[in-house]
C-alpha atoms as a PDB file:
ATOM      1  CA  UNK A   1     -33.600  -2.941  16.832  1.00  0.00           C
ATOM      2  CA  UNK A   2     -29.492  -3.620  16.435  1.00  0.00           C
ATOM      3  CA  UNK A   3     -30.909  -6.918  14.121  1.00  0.00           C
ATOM      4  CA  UNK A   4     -33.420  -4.543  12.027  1.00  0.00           C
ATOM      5  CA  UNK A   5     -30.427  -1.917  11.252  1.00  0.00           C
ATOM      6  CA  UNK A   6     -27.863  -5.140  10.304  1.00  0.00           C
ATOM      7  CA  UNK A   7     -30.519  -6.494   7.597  1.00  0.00           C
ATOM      8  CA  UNK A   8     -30.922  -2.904   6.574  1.00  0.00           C
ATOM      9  CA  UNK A   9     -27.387  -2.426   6.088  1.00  0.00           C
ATOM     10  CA  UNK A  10     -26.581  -5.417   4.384  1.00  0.00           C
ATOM     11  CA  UNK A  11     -29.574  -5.212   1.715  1.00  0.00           C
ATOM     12  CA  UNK A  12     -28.907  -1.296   1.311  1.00  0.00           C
ATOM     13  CA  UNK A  13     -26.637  -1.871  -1.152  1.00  0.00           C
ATOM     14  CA  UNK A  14     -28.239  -5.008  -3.408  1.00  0.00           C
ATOM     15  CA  UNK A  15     -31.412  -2.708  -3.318  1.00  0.00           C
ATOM     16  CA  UNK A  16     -29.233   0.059  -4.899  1.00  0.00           C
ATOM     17  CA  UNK A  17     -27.934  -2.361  -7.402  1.00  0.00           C
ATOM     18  CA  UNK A  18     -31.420  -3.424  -8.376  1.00  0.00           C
ATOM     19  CA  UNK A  19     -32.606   0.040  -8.741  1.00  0.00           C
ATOM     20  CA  UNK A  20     -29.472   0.671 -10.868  1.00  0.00           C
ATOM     21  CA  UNK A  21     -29.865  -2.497 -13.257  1.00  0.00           C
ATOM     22  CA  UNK A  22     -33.291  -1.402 -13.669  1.00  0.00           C
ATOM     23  CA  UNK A  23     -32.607   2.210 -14.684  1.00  0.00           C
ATOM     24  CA  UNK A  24     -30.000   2.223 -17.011  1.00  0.00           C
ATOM     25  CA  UNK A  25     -31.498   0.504 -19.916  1.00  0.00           C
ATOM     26  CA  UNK A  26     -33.724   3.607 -19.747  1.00  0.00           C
ATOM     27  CA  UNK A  27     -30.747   6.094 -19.607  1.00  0.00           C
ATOM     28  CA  UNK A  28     -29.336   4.585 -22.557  1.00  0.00           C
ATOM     29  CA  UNK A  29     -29.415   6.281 -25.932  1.00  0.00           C
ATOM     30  CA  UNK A  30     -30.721   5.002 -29.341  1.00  0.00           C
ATOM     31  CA  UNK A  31     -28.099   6.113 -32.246  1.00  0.00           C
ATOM     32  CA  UNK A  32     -28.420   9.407 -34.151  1.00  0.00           C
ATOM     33  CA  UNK A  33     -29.733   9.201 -37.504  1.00  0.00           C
ATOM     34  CA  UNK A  34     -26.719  10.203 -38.819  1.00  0.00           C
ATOM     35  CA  UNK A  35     -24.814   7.200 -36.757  1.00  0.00           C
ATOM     36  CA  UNK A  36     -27.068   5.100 -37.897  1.00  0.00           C
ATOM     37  CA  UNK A  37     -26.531   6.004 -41.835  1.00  0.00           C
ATOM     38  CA  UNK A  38     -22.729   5.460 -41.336  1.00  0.00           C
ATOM     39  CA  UNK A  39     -23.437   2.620 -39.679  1.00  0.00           C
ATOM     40  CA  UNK A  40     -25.016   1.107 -42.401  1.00  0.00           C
ATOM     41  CA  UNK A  41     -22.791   2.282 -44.977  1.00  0.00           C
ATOM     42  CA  UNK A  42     -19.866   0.762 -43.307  1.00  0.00           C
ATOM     43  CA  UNK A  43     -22.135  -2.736 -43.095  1.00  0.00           C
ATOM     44  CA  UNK A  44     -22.991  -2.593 -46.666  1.00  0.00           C
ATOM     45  CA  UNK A  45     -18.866  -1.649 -48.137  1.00  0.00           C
ATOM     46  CA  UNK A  46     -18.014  -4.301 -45.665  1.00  0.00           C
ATOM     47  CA  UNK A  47     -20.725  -7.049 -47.231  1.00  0.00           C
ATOM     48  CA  UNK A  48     -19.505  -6.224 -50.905  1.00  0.00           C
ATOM     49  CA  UNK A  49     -15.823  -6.277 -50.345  1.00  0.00           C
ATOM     50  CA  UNK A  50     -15.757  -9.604 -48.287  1.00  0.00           C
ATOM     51  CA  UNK A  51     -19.259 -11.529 -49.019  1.00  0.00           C
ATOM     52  CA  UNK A  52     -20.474 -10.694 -52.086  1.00  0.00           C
ATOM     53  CA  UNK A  53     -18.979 -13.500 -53.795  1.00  0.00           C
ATOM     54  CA  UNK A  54     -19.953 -16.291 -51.619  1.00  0.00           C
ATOM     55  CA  UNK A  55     -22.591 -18.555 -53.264  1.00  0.00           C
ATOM     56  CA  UNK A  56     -25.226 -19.870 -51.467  1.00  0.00           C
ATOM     57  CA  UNK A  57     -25.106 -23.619 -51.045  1.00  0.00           C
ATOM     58  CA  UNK A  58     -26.857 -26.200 -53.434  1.00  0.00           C
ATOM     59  CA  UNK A  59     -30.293 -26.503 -52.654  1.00  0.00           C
ATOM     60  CA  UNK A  60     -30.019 -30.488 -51.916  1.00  0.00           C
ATOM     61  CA  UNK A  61     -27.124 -28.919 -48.696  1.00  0.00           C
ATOM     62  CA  UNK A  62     -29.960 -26.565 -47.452  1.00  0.00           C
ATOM     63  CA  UNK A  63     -31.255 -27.901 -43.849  1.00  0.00           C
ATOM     64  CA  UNK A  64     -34.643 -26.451 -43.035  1.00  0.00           C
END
């Protein structure tokens, strides 16, 4: 009986750290719309003020 409680004891908390790895993806929340539109105006200022100029490489430096 003492052995079945020690097991119990020392497992308790992995099995609580399994249950909580495996629920908190699901308490996770997806972005508003409205984060999601500033999101992507941020992305697209950021893209024309630093990459927009970049060229894309000759087509003989392309590795496919």
């Amino acid at each position: 009986m003492i052995n079945i409680l020690t097991r119990a004891r020392k497992l308790g908390p992995l099995l609580a750290a399994a249950i909580f790895a495996t629920a908190a993806p699901a308490l996770a929340q997806a972005p508003s719309q409205s984060q999601r539109d500033a999101i992507k105006s941020q992305c697209r200022s950021d893209y024309m003020a630093r990459c927009s100029s970049v060229l894309p490489p000759p087509r003989k430096a392309r590795i496919n």
